[in-house]
C-alpha atoms as a PDB file:
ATOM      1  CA  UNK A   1      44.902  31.958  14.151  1.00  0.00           C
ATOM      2  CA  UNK A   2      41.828  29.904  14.077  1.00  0.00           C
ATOM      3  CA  UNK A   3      41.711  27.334  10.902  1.00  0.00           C
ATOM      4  CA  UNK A   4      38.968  28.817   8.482  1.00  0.00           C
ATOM      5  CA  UNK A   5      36.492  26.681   7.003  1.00  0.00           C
ATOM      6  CA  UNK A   6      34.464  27.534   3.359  1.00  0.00           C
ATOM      7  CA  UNK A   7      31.287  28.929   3.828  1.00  0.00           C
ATOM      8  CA  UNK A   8      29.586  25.890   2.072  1.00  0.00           C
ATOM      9  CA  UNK A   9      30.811  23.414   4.589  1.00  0.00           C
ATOM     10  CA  UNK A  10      29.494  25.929   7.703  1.00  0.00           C
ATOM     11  CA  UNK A  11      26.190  25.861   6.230  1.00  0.00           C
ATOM     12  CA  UNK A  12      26.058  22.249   5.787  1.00  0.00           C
ATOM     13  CA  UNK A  13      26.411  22.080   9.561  1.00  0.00           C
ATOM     14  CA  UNK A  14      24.684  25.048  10.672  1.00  0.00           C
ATOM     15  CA  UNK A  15      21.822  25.061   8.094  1.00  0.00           C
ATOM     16  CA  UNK A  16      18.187  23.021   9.066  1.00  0.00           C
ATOM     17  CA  UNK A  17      17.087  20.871   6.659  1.00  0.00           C
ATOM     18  CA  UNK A  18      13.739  18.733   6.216  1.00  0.00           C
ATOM     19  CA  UNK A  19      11.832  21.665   7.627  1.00  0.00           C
ATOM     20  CA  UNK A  20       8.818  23.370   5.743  1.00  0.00           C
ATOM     21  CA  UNK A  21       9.766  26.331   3.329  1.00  0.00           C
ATOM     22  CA  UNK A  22       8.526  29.578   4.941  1.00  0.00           C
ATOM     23  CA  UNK A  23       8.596  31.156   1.154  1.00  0.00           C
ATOM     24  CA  UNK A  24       6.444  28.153  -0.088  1.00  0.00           C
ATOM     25  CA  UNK A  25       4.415  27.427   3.662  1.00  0.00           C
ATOM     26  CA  UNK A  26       0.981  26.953   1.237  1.00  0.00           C
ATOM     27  CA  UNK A  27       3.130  24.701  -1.596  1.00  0.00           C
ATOM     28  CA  UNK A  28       2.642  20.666  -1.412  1.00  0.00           C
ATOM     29  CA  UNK A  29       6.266  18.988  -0.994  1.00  0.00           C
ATOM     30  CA  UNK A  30       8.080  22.138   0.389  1.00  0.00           C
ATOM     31  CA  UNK A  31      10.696  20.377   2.619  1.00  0.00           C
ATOM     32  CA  UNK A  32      13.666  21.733   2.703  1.00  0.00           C
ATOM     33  CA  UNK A  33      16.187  19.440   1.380  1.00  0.00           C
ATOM     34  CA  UNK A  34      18.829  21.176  -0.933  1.00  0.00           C
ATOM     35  CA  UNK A  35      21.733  22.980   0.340  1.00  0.00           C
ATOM     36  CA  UNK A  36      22.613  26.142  -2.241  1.00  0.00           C
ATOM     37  CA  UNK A  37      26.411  26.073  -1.564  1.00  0.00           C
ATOM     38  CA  UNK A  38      26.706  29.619  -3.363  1.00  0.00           C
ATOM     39  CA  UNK A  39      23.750  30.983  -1.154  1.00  0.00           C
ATOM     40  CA  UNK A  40      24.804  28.855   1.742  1.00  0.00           C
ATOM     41  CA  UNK A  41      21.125  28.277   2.955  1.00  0.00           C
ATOM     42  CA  UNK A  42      18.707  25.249   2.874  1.00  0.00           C
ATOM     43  CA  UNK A  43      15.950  25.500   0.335  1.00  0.00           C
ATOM     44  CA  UNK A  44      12.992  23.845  -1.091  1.00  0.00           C
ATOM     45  CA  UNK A  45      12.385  22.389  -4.488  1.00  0.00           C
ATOM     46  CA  UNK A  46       9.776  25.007  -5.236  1.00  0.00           C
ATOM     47  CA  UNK A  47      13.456  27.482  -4.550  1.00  0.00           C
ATOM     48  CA  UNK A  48      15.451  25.906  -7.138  1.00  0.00           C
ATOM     49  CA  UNK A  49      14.089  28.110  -9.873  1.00  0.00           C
ATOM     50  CA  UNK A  50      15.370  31.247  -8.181  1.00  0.00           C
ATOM     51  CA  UNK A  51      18.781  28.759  -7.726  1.00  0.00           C
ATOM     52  CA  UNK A  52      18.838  27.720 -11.123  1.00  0.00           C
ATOM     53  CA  UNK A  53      22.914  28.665 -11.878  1.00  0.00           C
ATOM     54  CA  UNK A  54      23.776  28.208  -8.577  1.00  0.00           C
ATOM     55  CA  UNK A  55      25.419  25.095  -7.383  1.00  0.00           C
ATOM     56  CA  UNK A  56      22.776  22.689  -5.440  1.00  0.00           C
ATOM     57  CA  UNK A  57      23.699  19.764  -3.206  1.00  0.00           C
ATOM     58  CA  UNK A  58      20.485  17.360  -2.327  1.00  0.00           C
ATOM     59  CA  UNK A  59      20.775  16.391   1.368  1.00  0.00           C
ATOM     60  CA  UNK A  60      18.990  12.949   2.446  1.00  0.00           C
ATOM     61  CA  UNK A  61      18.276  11.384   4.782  1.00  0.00           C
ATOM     62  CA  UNK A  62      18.859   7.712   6.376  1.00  0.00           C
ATOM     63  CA  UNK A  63      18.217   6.532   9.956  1.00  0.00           C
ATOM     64  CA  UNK A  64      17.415  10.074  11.386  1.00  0.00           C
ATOM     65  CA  UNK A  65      20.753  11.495  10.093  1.00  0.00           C
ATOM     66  CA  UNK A  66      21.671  13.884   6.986  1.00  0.00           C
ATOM     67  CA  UNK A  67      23.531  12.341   4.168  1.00  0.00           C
ATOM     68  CA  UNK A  68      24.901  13.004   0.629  1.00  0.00           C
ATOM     69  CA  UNK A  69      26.006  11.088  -2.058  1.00  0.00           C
ATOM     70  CA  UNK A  70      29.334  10.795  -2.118  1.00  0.00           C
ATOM     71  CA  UNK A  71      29.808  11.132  -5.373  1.00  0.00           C
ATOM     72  CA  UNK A  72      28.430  14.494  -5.048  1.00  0.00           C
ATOM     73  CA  UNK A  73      30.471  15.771  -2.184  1.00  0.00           C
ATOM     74  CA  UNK A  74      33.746  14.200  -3.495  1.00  0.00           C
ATOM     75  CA  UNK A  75      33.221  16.925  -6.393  1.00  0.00           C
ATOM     76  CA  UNK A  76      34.138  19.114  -3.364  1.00  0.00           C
ATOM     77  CA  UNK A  77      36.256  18.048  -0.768  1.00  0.00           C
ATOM     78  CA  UNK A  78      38.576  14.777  -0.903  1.00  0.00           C
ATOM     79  CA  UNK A  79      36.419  12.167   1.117  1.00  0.00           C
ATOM     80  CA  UNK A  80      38.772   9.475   1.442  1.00  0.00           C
ATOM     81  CA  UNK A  81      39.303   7.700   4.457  1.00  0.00           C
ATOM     82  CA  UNK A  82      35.377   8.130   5.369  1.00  0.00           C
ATOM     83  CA  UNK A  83      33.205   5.227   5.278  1.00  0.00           C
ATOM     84  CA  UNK A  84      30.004   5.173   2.785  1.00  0.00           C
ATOM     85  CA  UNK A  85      26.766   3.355   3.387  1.00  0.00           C
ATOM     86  CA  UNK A  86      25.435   1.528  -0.090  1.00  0.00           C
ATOM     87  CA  UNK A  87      21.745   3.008  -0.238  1.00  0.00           C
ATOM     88  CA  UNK A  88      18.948   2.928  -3.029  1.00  0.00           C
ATOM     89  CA  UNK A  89      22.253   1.731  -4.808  1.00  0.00           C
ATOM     90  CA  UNK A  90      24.360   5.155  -4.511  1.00  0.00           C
ATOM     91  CA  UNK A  91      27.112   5.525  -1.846  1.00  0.00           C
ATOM     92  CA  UNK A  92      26.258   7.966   0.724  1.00  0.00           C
ATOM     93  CA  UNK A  93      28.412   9.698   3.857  1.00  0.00           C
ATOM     94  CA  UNK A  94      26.974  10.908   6.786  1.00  0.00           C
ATOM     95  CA  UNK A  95      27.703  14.785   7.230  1.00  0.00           C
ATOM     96  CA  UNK A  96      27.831  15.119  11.268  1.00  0.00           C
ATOM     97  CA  UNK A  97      29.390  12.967  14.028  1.00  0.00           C
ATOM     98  CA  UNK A  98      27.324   9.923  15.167  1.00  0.00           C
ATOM     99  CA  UNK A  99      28.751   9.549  18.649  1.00  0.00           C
ATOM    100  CA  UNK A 100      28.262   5.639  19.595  1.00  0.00           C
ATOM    101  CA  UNK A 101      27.102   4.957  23.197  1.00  0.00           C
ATOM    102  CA  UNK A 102      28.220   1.645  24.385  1.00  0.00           C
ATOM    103  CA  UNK A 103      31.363   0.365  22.482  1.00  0.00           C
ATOM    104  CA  UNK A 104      31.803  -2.009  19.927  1.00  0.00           C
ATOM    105  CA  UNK A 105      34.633  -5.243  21.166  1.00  0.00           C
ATOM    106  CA  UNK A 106      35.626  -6.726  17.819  1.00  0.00           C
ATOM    107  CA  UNK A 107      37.952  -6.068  14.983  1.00  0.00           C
ATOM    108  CA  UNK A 108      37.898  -3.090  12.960  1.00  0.00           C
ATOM    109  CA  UNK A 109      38.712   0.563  12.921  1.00  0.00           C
ATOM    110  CA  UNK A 110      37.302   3.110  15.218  1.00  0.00           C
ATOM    111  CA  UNK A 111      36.278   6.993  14.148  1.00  0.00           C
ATOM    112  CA  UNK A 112      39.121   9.462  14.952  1.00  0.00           C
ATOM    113  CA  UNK A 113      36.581  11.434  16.595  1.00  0.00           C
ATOM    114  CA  UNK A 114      33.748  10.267  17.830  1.00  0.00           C
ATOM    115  CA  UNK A 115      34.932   6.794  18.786  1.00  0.00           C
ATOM    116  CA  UNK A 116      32.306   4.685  16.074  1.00  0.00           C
ATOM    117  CA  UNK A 117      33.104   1.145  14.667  1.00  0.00           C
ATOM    118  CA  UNK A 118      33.980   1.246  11.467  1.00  0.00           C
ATOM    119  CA  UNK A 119      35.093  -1.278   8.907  1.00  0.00           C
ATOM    120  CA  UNK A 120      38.862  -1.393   7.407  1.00  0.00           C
ATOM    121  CA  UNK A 121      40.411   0.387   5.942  1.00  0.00           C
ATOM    122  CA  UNK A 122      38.019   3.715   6.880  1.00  0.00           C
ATOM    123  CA  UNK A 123      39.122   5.554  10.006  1.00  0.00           C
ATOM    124  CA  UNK A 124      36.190   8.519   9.964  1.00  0.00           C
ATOM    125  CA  UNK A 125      32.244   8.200  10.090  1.00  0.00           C
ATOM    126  CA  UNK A 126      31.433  11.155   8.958  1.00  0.00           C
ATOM    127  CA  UNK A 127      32.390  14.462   6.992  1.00  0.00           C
ATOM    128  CA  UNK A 128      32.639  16.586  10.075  1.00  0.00           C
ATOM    129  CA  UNK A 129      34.981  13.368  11.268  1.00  0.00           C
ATOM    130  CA  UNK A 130      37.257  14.021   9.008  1.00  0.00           C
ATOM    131  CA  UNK A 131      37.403  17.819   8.866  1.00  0.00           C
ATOM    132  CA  UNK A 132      38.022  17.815  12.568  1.00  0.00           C
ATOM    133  CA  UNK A 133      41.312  15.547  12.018  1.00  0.00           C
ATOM    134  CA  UNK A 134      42.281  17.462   9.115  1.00  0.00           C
ATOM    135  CA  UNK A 135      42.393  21.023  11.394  1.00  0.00           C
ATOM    136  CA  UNK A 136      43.564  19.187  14.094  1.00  0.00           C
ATOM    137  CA  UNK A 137      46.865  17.714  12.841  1.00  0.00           C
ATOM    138  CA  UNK A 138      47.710  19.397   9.563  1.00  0.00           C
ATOM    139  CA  UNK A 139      45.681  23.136  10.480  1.00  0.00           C
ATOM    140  CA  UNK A 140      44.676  23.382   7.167  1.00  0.00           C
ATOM    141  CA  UNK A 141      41.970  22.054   4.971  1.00  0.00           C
ATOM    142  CA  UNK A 142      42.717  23.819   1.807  1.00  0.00           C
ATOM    143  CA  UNK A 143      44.962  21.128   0.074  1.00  0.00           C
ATOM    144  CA  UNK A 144      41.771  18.986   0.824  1.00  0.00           C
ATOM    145  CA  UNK A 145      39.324  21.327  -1.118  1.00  0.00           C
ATOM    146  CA  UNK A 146      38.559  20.783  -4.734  1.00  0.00           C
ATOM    147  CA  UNK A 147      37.526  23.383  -7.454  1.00  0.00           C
ATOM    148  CA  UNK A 148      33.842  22.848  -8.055  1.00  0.00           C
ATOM    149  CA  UNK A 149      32.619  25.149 -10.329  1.00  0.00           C
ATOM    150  CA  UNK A 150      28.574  23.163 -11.401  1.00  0.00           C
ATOM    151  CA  UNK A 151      26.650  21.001  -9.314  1.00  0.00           C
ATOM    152  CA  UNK A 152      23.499  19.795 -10.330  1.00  0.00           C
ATOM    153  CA  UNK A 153      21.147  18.185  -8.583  1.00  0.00           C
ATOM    154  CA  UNK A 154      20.409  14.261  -9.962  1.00  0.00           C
ATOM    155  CA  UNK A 155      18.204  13.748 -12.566  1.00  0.00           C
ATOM    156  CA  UNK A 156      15.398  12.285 -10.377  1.00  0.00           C
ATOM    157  CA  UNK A 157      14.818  14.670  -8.034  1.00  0.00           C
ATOM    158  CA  UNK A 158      11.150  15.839  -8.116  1.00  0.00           C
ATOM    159  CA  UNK A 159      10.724  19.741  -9.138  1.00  0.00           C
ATOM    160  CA  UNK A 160       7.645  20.904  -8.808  1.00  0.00           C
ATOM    161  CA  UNK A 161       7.206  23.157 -11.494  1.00  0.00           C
ATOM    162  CA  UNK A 162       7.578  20.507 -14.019  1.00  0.00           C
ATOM    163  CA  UNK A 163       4.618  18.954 -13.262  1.00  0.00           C
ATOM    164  CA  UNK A 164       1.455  19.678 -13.059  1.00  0.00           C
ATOM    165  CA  UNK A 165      -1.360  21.020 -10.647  1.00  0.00           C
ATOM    166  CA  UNK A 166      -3.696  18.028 -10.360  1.00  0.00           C
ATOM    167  CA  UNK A 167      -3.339  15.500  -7.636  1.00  0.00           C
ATOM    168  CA  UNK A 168      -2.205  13.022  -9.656  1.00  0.00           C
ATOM    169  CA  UNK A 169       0.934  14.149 -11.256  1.00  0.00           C
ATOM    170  CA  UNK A 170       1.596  15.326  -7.875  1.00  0.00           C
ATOM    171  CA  UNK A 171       2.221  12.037  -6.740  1.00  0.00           C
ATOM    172  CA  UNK A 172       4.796  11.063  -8.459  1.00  0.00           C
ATOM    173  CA  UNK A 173       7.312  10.023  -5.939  1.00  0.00           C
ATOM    174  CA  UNK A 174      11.195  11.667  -5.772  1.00  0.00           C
ATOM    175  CA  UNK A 175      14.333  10.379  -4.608  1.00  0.00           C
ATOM    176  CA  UNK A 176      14.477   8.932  -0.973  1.00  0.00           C
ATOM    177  CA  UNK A 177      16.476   7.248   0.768  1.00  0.00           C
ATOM    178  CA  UNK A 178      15.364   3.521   1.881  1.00  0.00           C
ATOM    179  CA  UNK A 179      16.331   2.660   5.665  1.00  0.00           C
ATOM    180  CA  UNK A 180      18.263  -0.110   5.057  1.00  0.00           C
ATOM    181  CA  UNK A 181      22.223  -0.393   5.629  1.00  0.00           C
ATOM    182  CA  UNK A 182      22.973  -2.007   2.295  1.00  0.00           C
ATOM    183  CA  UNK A 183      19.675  -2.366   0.333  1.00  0.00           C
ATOM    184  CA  UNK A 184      19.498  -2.084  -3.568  1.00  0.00           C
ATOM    185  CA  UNK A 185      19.329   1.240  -4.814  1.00  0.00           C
ATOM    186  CA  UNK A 186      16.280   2.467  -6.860  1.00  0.00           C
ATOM    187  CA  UNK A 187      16.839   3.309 -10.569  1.00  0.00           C
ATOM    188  CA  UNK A 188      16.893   7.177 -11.549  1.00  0.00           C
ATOM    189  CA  UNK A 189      15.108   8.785 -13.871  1.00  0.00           C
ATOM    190  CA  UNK A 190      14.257  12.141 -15.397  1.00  0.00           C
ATOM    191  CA  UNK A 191      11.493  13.949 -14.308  1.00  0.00           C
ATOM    192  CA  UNK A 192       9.693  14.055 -18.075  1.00  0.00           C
ATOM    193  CA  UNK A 193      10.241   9.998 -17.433  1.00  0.00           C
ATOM    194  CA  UNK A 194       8.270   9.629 -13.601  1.00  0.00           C
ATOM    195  CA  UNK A 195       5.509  11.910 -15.343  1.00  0.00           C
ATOM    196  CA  UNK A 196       5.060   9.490 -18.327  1.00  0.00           C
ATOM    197  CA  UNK A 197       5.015   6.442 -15.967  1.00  0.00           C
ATOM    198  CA  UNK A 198       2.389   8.190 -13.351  1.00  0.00           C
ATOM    199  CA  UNK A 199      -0.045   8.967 -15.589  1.00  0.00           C
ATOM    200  CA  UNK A 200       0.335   5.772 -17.330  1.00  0.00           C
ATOM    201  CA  UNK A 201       0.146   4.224 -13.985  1.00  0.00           C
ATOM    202  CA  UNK A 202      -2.895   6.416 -13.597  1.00  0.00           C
ATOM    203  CA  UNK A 203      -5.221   5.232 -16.414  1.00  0.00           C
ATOM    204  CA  UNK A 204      -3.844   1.554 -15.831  1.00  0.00           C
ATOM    205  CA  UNK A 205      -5.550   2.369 -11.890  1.00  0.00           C
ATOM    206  CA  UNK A 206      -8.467   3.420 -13.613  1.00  0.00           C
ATOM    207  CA  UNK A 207      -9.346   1.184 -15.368  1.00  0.00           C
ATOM    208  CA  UNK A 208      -9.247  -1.743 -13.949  1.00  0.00           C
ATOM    209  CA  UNK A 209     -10.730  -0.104 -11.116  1.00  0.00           C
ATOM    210  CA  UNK A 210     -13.388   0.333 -13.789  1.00  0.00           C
ATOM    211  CA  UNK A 211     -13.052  -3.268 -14.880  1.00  0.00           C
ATOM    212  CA  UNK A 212     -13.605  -3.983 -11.239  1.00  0.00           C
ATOM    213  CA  UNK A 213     -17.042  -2.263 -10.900  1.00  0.00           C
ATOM    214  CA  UNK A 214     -18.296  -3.955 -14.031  1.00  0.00           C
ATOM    215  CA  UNK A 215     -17.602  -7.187 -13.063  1.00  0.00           C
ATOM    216  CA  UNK A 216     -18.845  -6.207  -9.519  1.00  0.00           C
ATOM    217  CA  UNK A 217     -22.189  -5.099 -11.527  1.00  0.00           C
ATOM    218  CA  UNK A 218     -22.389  -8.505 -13.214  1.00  0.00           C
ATOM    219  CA  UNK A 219     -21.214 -10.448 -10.104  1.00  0.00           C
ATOM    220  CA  UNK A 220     -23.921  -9.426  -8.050  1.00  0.00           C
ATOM    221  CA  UNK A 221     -26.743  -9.621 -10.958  1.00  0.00           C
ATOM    222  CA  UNK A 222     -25.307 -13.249 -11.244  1.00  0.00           C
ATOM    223  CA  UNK A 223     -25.479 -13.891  -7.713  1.00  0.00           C
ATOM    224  CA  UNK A 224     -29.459 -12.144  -7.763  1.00  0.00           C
ATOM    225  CA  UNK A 225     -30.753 -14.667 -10.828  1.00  0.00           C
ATOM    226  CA  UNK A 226     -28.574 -17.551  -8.471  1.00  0.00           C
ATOM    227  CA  UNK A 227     -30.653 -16.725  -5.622  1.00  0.00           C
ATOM    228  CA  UNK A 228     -34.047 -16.142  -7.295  1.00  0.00           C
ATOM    229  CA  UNK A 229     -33.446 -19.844  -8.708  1.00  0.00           C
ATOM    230  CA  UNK A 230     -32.565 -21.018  -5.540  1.00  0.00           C
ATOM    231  CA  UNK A 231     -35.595 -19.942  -4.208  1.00  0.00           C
ATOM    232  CA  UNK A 232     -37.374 -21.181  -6.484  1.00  0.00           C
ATOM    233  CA  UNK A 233     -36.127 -24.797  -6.665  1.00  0.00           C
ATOM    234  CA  UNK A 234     -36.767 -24.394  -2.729  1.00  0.00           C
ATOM    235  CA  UNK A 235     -40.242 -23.786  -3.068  1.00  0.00           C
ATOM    236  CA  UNK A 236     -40.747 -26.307  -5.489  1.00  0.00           C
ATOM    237  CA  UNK A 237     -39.567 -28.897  -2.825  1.00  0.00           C
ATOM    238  CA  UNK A 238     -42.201 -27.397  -0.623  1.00  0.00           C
ATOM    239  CA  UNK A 239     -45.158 -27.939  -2.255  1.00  0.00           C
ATOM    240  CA  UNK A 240     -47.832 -30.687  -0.951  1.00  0.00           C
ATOM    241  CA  UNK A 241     -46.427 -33.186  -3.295  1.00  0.00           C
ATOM    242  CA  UNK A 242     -49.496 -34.810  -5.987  1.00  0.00           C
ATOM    243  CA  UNK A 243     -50.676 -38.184  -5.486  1.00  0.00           C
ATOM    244  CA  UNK A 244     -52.134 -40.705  -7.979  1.00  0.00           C
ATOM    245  CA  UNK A 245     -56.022 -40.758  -7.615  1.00  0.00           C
ATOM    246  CA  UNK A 246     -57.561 -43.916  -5.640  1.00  0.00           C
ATOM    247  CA  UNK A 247     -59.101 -46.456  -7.457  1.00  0.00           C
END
């Protein structure tokens, strides 16, 4: 009998992700990047009203390759033993193999299944790493599985239907993921938060882009009354200059 995988973790695999939303194909920011583990499809964040009471895992991405936060995914399967990447100050595991090409001669521990450096103590690179080993030697990943009844998605990750329609609340950035192997993480905040800080970002843009223009105005009427003196001084010096009479 073949070893049976949950649905959720065949739809992390199987399922596309950072692909536009044919629902919301019109909508600004419709890139697929939440997996709805009770639906077991990718969806947008324009989706995640219809989602609302259904558990949501955000999928990022680093490097080209599709990562959670571990401390997302260890809410549902035991992810010891895989090594996590410190990004945009979160942990993070990569979800499929990374097959290495040339191989790495130093110290350290190599993936159980696809053959990867990795650093001690951590002998899989990935979730699907690890699965793989489970079925293979124990043919069972159930005592691995954890009851996860609510998963939210973090509080910084941008829903559209918080904010509003104008360009500039629509540019208030969401979550990402930095490309850097172990760069600071950025701070979190809620999405009431990012609002209040665009559109105070906003008005601070404004105006000194308005300040800028003013002085602009006065910078150039300065430089005009510089110039008409200029020229005048310059004519002055080119005048036939007056002698004294003869006696």
């Amino acid at each position: 009998m073949r070893p049976q995988k949950p649905a959720w973790l065949d739809a992390l695999y199987a399922q596309k992700f950072f692909f536009p939303c044919s629902i919301h194909d019109s909508a600004k920011k419709n890139e697929k990047n939440i997996c709805c583990l009770d639906c077991c499809s990718s969806v947008c964040p324009h989706c995640v009203v219809s989602h609302r009471s259904h558990r949501l895992l955000q999928i990022r991405r680093y490097v080209y390759h599709e990562v959670v936060r571990l401390e997302d995914l260890d809410k549902l399967i035991d992810c010891s033993n895989i090594q996590a990447y410190t990004i945009n100050a979160a942990k993070v595991v990569f979800i499929k193999k990374r097959p290495q090409n040339r191989q790495f001669k130093g110290s350290g521990n190599y993936c159980t299944s696809c053959d990867r450096s990795l650093q001690e103590p951590f002998i899989h690179c990935s979730l699907s790493c690890k699965v793989d080993f489970v079925l293979k030697h124990y043919k069972d990943l159930s005592p691995f599985l954890r009851v996860c009844t609510t998963l939210q998605l973090s509080p910084d990750f941008f829903i559209p239907q918080d904010m509003g329609d104008d360009d500039t609340t629509n540019e208030t950035p969401h979550s990402t993921i930095v490309d850097s192997s172990d760069g600071p993480m950025s701070s979190s905040s809620g999405s009431s938060g990012s609002h209040n800080v665009s559109f105070s970002c906003t008005e601070f843009v404004r105006k000194k882009r308005s300040e800028m223009y003013v002085c602009g105005r006065l910078a150039s009427k300065v430089s005009e009354e510089d110039m008409a003196m200029s020229m005048s001084l310059s004519n002055r010096r080119k005048r036939v200059p007056q002698r004294s009479p003869l006696c």
